[in-house]
Protein backbone atom coordinates (compact mmCIF):
# COMPACT_ATOMS: atom_id res chain seq x y z
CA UNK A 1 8.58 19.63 -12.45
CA UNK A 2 5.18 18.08 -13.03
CA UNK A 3 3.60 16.58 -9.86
CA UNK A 4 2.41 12.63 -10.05
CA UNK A 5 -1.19 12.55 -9.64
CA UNK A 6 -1.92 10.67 -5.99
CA UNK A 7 -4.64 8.04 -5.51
CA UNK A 8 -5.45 6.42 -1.96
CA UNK A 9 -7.55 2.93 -1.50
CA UNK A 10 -8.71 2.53 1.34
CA UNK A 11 -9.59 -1.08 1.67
CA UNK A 12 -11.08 -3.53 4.42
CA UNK A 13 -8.95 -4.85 7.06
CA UNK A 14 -6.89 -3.34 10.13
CA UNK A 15 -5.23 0.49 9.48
CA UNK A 16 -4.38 3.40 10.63
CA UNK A 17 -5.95 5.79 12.97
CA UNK A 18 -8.02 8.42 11.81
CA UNK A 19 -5.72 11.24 12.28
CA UNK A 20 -2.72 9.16 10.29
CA UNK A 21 -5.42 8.45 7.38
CA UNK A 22 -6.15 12.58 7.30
CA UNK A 23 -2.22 12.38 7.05
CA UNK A 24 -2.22 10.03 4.17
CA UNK A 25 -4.62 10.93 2.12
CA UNK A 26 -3.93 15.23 2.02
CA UNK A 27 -3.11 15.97 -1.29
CA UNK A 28 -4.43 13.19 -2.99
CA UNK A 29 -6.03 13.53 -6.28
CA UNK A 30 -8.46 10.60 -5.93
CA UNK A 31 -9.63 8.34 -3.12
CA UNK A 32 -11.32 5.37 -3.45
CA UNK A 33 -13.45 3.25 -0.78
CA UNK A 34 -13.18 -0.56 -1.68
CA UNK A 35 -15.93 -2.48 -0.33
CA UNK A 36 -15.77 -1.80 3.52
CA UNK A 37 -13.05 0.43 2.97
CA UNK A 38 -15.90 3.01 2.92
CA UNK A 39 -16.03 2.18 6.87
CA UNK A 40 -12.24 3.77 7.26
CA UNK A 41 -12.55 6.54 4.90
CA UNK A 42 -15.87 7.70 6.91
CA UNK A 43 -14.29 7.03 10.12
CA UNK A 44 -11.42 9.69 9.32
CA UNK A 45 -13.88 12.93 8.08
CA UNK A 46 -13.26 11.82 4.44
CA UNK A 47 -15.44 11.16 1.07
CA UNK A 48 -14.59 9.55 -1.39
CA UNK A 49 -14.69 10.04 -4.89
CA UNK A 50 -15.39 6.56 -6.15
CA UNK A 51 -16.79 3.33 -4.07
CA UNK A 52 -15.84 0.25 -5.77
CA UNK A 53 -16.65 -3.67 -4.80
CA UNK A 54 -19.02 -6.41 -3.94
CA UNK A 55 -20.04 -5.20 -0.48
CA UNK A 56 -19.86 -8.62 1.07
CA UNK A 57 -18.05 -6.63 4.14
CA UNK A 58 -19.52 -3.32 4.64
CA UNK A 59 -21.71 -3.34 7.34
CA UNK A 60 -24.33 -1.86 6.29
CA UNK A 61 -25.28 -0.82 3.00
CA UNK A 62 -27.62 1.74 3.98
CA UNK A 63 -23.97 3.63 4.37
CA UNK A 64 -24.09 4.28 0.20
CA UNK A 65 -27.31 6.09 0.22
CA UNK A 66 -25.40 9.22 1.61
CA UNK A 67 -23.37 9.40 -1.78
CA UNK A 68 -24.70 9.81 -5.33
CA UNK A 69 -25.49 6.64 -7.56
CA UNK A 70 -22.57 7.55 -10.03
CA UNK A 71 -20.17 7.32 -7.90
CA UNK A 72 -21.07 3.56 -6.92
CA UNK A 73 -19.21 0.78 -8.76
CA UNK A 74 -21.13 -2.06 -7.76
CA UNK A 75 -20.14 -5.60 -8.47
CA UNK A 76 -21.30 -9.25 -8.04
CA UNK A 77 -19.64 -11.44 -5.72
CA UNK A 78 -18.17 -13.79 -7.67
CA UNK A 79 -15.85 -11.88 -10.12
CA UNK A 80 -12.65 -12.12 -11.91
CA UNK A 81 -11.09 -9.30 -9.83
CA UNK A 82 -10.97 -8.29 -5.87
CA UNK A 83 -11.94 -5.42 -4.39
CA UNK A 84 -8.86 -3.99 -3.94
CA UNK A 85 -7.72 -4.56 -7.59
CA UNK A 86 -10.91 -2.84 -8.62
CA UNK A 87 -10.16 0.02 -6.68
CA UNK A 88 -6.39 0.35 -8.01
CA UNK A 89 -7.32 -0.48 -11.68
CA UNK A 90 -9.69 2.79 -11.39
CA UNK A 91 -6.56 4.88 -9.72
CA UNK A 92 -4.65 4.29 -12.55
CA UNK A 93 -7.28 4.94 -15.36
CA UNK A 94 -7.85 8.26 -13.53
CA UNK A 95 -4.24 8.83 -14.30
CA UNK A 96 -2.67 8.23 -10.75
CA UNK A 97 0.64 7.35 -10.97
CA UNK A 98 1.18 7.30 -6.99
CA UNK A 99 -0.42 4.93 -5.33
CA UNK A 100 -1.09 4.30 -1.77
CA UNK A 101 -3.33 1.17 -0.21
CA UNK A 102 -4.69 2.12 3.55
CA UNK A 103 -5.88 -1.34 5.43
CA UNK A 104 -5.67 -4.78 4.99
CA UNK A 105 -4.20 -5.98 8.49
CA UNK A 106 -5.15 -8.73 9.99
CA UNK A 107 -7.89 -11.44 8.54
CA UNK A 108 -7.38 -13.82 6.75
CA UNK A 109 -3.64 -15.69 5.81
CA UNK A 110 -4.63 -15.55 1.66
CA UNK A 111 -5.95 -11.87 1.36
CA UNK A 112 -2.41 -11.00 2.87
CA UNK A 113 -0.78 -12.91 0.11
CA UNK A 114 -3.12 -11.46 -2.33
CA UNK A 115 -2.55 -8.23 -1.43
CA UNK A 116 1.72 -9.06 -1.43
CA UNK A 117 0.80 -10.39 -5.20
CA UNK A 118 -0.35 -7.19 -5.95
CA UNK A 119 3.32 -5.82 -5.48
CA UNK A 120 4.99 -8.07 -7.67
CA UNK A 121 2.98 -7.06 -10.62
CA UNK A 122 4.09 -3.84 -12.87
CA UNK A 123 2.17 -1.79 -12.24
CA UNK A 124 2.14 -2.32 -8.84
CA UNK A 125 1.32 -0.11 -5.33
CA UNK A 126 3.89 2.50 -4.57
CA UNK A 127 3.03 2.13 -0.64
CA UNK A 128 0.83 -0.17 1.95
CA UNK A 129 -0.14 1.08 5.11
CA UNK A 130 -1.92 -0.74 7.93
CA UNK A 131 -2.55 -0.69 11.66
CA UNK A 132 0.80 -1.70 12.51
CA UNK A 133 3.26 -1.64 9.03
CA UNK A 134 4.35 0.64 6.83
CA UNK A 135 5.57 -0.94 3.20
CA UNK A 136 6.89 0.76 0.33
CA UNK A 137 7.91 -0.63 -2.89
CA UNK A 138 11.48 0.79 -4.05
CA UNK A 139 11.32 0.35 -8.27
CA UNK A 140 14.18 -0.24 -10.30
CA UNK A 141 16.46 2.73 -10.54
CA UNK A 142 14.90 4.36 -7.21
CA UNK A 143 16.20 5.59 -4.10
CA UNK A 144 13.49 5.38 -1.36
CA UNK A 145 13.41 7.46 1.56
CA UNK A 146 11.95 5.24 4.82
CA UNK A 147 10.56 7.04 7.33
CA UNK A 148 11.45 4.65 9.81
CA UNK A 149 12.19 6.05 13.41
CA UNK A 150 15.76 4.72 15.32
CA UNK A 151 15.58 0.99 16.44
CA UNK A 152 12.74 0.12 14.14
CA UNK A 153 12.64 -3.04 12.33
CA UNK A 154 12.94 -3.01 8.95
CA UNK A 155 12.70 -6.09 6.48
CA UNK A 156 13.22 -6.35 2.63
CA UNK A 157 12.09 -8.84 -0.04
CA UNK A 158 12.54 -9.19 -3.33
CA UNK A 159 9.72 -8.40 -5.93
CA UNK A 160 9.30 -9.94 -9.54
CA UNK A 161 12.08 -11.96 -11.95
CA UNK A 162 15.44 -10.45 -10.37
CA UNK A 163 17.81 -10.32 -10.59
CA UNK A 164 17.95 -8.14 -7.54
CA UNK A 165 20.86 -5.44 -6.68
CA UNK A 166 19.78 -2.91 -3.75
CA UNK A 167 21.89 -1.45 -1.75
CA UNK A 168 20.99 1.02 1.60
CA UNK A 169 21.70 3.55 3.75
CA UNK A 170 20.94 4.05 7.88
CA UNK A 171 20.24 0.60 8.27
CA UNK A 172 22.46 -1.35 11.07
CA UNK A 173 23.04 -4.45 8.40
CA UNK A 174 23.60 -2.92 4.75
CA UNK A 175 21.95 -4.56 1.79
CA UNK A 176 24.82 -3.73 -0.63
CA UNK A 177 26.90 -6.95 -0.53
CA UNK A 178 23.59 -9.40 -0.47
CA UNK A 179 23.55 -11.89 -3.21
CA UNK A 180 19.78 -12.00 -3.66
CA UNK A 181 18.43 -15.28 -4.81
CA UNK A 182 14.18 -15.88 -5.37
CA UNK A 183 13.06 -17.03 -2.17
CA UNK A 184 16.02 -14.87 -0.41
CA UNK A 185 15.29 -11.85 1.99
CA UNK A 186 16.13 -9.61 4.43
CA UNK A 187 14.59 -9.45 8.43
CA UNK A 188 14.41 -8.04 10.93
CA UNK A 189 17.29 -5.07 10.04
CA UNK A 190 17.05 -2.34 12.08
CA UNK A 191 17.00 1.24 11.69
CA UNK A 192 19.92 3.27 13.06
CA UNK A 193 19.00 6.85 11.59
CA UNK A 194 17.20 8.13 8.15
CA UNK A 195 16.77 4.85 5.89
CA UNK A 196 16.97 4.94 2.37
CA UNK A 197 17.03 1.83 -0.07
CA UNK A 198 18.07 2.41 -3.53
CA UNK A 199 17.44 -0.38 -6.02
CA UNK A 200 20.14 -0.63 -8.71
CA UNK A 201 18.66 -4.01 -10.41
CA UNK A 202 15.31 -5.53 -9.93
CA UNK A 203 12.44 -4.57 -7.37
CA UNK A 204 11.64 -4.73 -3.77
CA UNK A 205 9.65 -4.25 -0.67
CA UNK A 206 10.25 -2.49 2.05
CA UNK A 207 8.40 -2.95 5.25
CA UNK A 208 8.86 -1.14 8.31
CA UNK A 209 7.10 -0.60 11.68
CA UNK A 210 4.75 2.67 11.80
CA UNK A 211 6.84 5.65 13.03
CA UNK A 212 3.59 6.51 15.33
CA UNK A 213 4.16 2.88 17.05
């Protein structure tokens, strides 16, 4: 069986640790620093392939003379497109069919709900990790494995048109009887052993507490 190509964007905001980006990003095919993203991947022994964005947040941008001019993507300000979508939009011309955001925590109320937008498009993210969350979106026809440890809170919300069908597995209130409606969601389950969600109809998103929490 052919392996999907993996592509990590690391993006500005609060994530992980160091050690848990190392964790995230083995394997991957492609990893991209949006904007002050950079910061992160630097912080956690990486390079990146590509650097993509406006730079309105890095700190310094003396940081992009270590790396060679072609792999800068510069951009004005004021564009059509964030920084993170820049970054995504190249994962997927490279061919990445997994995809995996790293920040974004924190700040400000309307990048969060940007950066939930980006989840209800198609394509969309396959996974969103920051400091404190862990999100994963569960397509129609999958069966997700969570990695969320016993106790953990676990909340689900519909993604796109619907309808919505999902049902679960290890968590304490099961999904399979919901009658999802737009607007309608699930929180604050909890996790009682290995966590699966399997979507029969429509899409959603998973978010859980980080295991290492």
């Amino acid at each position: 069986m052919m392996c999907r190509m993996k592509g990590i964007a690391f993006i500005g905001g609060e994530g992980p640790d160091p050690a848990s980006c190392r964790e995230l990003a083995a394997g991957a095919d492609s990893i991209v620093a949006a904007d002050s993203g950079l910061m992160k991947v630097e912080e956690a022994g990486l390079s990146p392939h590509w650097i993509v964005g406006d730079m309105d947040s890095l700190d310094s941008r003396q940081r992009l003379c270590a790396y060679p001019k072609e792999r800068l993507l510069l951009y004005p300000v004021d564009k059509d497109y964030t920084d993170t979508e820049l970054a995504l939009h190249l994962l997927w011309e490279q061919g990445c069919e997994q995809t995996v955001l790293i920040g974004g925590g924190g700040g400000r109320i309307d990048h969060l709900l940007a950066l939930h937008s980006l989840f209800e498009r198609s394509p969309s993210p396959d996974r969103w990790v920051t400091e404190r969350e862990d999100m994963y979106a569960v397509k129609e026809g999958q069966t997700v494995p969570i990695p969320a440890h016993t106790g953990s809170l676990v909340s689900v919300f519909p993604l796109g048109a619907g309808p919505w069908h999902a049902e679960s597995r290890g968590l304490k209130w099961s999904l399979d009887e919901l009658c999802w409606d737009k607007g309608f969601f699930s929180i604050s389950n909890r996790a009682l052993a290995t966590v699966s969600v399997v979507s029969i109809t429509g899409r959603f998103l998973v978010i859980t507490e980080r295991a290492s929490l």
